[in-house]
Protein backbone atom coordinates (compact mmCIF):
# COMPACT_ATOMS: atom_id res chain seq x y z
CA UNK A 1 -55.98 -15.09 41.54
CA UNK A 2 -53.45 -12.46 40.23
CA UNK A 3 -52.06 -10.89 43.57
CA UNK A 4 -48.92 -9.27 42.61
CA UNK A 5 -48.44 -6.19 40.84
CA UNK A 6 -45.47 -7.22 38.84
CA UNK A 7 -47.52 -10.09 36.79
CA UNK A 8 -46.55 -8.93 33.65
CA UNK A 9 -50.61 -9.16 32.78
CA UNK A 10 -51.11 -6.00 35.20
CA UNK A 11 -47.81 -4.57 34.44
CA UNK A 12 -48.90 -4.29 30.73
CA UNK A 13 -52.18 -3.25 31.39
CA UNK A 14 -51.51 -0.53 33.70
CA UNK A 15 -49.24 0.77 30.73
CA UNK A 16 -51.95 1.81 28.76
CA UNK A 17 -53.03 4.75 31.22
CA UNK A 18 -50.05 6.20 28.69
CA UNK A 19 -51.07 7.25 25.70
CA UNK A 20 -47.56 5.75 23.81
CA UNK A 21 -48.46 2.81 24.99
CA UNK A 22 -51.88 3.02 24.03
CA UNK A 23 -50.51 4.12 20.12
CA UNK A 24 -47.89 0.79 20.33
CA UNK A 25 -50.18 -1.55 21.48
CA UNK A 26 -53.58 -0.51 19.89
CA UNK A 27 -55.23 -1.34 22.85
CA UNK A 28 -56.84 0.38 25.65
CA UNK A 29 -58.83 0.24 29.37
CA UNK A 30 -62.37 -0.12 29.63
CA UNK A 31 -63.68 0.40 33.13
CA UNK A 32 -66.78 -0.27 35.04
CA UNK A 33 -69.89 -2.34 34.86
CA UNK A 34 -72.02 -0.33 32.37
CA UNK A 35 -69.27 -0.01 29.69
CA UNK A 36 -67.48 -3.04 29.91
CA UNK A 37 -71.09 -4.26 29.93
CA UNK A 38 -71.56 -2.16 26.61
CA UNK A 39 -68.36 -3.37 24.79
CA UNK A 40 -69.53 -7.16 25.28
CA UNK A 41 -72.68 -6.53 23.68
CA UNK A 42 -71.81 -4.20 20.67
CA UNK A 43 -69.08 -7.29 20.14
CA UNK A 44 -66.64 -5.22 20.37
CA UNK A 45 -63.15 -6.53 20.49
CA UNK A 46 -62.01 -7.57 23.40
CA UNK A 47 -58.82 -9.22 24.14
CA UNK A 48 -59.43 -9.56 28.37
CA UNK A 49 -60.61 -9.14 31.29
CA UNK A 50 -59.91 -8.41 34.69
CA UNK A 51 -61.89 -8.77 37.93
CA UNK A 52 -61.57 -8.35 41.74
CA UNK A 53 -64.16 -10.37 43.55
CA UNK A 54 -64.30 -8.56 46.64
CA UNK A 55 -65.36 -5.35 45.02
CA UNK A 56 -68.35 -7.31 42.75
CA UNK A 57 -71.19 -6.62 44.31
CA UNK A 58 -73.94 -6.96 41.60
CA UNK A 59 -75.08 -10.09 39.61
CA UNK A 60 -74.73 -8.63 36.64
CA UNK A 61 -71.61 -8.20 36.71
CA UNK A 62 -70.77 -11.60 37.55
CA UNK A 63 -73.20 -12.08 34.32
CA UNK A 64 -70.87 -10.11 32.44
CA UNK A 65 -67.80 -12.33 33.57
CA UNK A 66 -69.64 -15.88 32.91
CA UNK A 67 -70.59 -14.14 29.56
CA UNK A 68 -67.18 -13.21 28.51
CA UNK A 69 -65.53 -15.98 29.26
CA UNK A 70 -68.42 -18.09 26.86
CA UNK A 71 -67.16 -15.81 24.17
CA UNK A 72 -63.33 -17.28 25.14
CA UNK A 73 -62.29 -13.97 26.73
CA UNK A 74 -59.91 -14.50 29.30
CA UNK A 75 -60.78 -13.54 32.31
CA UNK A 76 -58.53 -13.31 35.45
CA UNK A 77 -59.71 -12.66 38.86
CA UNK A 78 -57.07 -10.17 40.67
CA UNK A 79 -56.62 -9.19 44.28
CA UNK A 80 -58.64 -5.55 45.72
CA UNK A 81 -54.90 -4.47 46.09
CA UNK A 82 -54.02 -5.46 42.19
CA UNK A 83 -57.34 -3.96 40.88
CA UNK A 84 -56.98 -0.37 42.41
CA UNK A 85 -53.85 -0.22 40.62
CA UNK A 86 -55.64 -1.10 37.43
CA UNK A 87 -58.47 1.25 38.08
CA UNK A 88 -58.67 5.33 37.65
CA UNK A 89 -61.95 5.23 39.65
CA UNK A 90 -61.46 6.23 43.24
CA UNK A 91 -64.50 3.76 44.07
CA UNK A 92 -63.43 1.10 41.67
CA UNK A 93 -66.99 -1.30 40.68
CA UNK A 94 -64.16 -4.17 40.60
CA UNK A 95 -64.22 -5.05 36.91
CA UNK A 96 -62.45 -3.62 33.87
CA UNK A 97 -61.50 -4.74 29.82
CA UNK A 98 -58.36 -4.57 27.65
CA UNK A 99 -60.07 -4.02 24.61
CA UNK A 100 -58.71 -3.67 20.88
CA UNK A 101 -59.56 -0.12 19.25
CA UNK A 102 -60.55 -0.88 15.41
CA UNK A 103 -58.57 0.30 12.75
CA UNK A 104 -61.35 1.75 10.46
CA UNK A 105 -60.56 3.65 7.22
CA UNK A 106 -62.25 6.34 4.97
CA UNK A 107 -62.50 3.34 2.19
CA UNK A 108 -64.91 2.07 5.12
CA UNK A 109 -67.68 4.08 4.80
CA UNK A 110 -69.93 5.86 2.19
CA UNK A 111 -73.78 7.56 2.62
CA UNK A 112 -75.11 3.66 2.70
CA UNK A 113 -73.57 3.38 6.46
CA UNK A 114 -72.73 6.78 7.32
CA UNK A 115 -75.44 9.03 6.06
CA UNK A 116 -75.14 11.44 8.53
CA UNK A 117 -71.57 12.10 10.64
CA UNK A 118 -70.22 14.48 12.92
CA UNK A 119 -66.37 15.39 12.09
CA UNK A 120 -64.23 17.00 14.73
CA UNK A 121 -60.77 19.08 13.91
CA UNK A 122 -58.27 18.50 15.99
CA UNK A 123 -59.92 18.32 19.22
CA UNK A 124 -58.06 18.65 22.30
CA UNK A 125 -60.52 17.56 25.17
CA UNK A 126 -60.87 13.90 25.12
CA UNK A 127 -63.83 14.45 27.45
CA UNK A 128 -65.68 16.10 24.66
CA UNK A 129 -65.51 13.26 22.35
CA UNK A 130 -66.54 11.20 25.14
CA UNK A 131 -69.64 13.61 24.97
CA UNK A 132 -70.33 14.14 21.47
CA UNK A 133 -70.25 10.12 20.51
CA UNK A 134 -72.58 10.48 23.55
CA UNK A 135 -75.26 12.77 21.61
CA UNK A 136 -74.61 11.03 18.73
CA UNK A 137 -75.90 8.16 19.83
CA UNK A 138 -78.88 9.69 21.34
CA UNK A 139 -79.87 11.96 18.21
CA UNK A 140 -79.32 9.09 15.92
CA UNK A 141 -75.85 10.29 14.02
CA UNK A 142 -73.94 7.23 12.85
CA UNK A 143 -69.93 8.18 12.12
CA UNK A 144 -67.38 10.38 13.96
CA UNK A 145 -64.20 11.49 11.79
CA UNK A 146 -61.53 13.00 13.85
CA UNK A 147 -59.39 15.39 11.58
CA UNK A 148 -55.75 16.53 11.87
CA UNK A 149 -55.30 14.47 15.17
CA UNK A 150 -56.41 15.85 18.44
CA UNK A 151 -56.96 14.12 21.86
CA UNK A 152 -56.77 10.30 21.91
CA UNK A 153 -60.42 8.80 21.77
CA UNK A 154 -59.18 6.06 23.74
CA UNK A 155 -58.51 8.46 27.00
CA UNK A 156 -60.29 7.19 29.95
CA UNK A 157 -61.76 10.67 30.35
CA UNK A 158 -63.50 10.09 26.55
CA UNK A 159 -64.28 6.24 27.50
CA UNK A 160 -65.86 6.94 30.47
CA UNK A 161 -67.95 10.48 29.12
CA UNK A 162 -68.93 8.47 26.08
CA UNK A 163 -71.15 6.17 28.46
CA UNK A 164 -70.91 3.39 25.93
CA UNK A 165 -71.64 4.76 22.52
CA UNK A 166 -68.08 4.46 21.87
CA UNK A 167 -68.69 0.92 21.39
CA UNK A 168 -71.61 1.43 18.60
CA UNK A 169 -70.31 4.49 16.96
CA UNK A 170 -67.64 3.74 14.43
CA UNK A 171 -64.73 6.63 14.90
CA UNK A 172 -62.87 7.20 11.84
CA UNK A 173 -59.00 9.62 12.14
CA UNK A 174 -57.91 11.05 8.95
CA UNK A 175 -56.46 14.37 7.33
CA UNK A 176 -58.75 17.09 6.37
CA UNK A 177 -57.83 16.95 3.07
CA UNK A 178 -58.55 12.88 2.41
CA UNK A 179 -62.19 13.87 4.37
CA UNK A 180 -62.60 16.30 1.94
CA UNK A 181 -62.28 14.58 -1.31
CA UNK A 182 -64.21 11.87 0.40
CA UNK A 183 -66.87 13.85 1.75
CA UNK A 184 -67.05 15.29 -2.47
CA UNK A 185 -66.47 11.88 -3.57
CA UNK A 186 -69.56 10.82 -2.30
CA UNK A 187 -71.41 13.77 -2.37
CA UNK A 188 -72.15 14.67 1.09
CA UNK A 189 -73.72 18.31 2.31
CA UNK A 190 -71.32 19.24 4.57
CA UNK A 191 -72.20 22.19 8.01
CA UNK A 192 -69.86 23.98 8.90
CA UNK A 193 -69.62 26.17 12.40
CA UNK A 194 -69.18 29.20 13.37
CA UNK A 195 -69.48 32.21 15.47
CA UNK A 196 -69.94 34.66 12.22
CA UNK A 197 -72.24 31.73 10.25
CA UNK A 198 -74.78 33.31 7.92
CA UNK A 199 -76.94 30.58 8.68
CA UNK A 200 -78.96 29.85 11.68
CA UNK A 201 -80.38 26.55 13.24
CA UNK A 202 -83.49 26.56 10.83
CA UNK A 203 -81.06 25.92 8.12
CA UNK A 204 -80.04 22.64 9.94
CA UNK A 205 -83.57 21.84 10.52
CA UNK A 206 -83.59 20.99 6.70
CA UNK A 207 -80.73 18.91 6.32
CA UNK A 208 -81.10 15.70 4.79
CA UNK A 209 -78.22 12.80 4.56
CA UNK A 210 -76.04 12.56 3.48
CA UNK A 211 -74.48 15.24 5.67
CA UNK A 212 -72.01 15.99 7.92
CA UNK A 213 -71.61 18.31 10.70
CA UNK A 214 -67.98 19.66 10.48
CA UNK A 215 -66.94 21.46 13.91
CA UNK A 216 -63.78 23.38 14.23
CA UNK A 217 -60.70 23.24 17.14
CA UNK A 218 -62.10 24.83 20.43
CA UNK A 219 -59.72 27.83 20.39
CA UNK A 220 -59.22 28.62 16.49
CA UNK A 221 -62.28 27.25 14.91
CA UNK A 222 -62.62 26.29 11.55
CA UNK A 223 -59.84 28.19 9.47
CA UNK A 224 -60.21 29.40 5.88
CA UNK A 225 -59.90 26.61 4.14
CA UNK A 226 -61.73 24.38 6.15
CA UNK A 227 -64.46 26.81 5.29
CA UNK A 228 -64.63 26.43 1.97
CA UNK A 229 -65.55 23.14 1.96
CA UNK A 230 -68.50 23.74 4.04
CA UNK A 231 -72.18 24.04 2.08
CA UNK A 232 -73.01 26.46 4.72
CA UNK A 233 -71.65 27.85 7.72
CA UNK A 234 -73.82 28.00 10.86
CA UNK A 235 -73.88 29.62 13.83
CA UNK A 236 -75.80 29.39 17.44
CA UNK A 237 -77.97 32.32 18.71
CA UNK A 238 -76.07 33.69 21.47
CA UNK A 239 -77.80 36.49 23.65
CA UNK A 240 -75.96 37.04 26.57
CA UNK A 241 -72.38 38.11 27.03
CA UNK A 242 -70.50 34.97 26.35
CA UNK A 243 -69.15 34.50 22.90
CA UNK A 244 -69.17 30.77 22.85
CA UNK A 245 -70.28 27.45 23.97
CA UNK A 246 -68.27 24.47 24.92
CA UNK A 247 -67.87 22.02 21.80
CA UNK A 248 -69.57 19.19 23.74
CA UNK A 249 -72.43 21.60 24.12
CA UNK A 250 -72.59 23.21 20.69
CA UNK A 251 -72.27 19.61 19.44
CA UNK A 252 -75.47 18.74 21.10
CA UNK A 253 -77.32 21.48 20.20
CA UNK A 254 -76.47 21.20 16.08
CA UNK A 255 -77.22 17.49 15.96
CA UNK A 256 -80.61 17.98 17.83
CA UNK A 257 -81.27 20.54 15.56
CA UNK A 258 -80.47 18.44 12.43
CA UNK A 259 -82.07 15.09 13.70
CA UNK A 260 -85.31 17.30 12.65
CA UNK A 261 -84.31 15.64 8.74
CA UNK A 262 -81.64 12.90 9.59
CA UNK A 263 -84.16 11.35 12.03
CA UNK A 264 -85.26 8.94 9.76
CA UNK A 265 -82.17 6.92 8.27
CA UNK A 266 -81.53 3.39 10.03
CA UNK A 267 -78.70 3.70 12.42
CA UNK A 268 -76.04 1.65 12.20
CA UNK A 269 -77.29 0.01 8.67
C-alpha cells in the first residue's frame, strides 16, 4: 500500500496532468472504471496501474485489477488520501492507468485499414477530440489525423469525452502537407468544410472510401490552401441566426451523413 505522496511512483504520475511531461514521457492518465476498463481490452499499452481499495466499490473493477495484473501490469494499491491526488474526478471511482500513447505514422496506414478518416486542423479543444473519436466510433470511421498540432489528445478532458474509443481508434499527428501527398498518394476523396461549401449533405450521402472528412480550426476554418485539396467543399444547412456549429457537433453530423456509403467497410480491418 502506497501511502505517501512523495513515492516517486505518484510523484511521476501526477506529473503527467502537465502536458510537458506528458510530451517527455509519452505517457499519460487514464481514469475511471469504464476506460481503464476499455484500454485493457483494446490491448492497449499499458505500463500500470493504480488503485485505492476503499473507493472500489464494484466487482468489476476488482475484475479489471486481477485482469491486469494476469497480463503482468503492475498494479499498486494506494491510500484514499494518495489516490485523490492522482485523480481529476471530484468523486474519484478509485482506479486509474499510466498508459503508453502509440507512436503511429502516415507510413502506417493506407485505404486497406483506413478507408474512411476524419482529419482535424489544428484543433484547440481537447474535449472535441474526445467527442469526435467518440462519433467515430459510433458511425463506423476508422482513423483520426490531427494536422498542424492542436490540443494534446492525451488531455484528460479528450480521454474522458472520448468514452473509450480512444483506445480503438488509431490517431495519427502530422503536417498538412505530408497528409496531403498521402491522402493523393493513395488516392483518397477528400471533404472539405465549410460555411460557403457548394455542396450540401446529399453530396456526403454518396461518398464511398476511401475518403476523408477534412475539418478546419474552430475560429479560421479551412484556409485557401487547405481548400484546394479538398474534392468538394461542404457545408451544413443552417436556418436560424447562428452562423456555426461547434466542431464536435458538425463532426457528428458529416460522419452520420457519410456513414450512408462508408457504412459498409470492416472497421478496424
Amino acid at each position: 500500500m502506497i501511502t505517501s505522496r512523495r513515492n516517486p511512483r505518484i510523484k511521476a504520475a501526477h506529473a503527467l496532468r502537465q502536458r510537458k511531461h506528458r510530451q517527455e514521457s509519452g505517457l499519460f492518465l487514464v481514469e475511471g472504471i469504464r476506460q481503464v476498463g476499455d484500454a485493457i481490452e483494446s490491448q492497449f499499452p499499458i505500463e500500470s496501474l493504480f488503485y485505492a481499495p476503499d473507493f472500489l466499490r464494484s466487482a468489476f473493477a476488482e475484475k479489471l485489477i486481477r485482469n491486469a495484473q494476469a497480463r503482468g501490469i503492475a498494479c499498486f494499491p494506494v491510500s484514499s488520501e494518495v489516490f485523490a491526488i492522482l485523480a481529476e474526478k471530484d468523486n474519484p471511482q478509485g482506479i486509474l492507468a499510466v498508459a503508453r500513447w502509440p507512436q503511429h505514422t502516415l507510413a502506417d496506414f493506407s485505404p486497406h485499414n483506413a478507408a474512411w478518416s476524419v482529419a482535424l486542423v489544428a484543433p484547440q479543444d481537447p474535449g472535441n477530440i474526445g467527442t469526435i473519436l467518440r462519433t467515430m466510433d459510433a458511425a463506423g470511421a476508422q482513423a483520426l489525423f490531427l494536422l498542424q498540432g492542436g490540443a494534446d489528445p492525451t488531455h484528460p478532458s479528450a480521454v474522458r469525452a472520448s468514452m473509450g474509443a480512444l483506445f480503438w481508434i488509431p490517431v495519427i499527428a502530422c503536417t498538412f502537407d505530408d497528409f496531403a501527398h498521402w491522402s493523393r498518394t493513395h488516392g483518397y476523396t477528400v471533404y472539405g468544410t465549410s460555411a460557403h461549401g457548394q455542396d450540401g449533405l446529399d453530396r456526403l450521402q454518396q461518398a464511398t472510401p476511401p475518403c476523408v472528412l477534412l475539418l478546419g480550426a474552430e475560429r479560421t476554418g479551412l484556409t485557401a490552401p487547405q481548400q484546394a485539396l479538398c474534392d468538394s467543399m461542404i457545408r451544413l444547412p443552417m436556418q436560424g441566426h447562428v452562423s456555426s456549429l461547434n466542431l464536435g457537433v458538425s463532426a457528428g453530423i458529416f460522419l452520420y451523413a457519410m456513414r450512408e456509403g462508408c457504412a459498409g467497410i470492416a472497421k478496424y480491418s
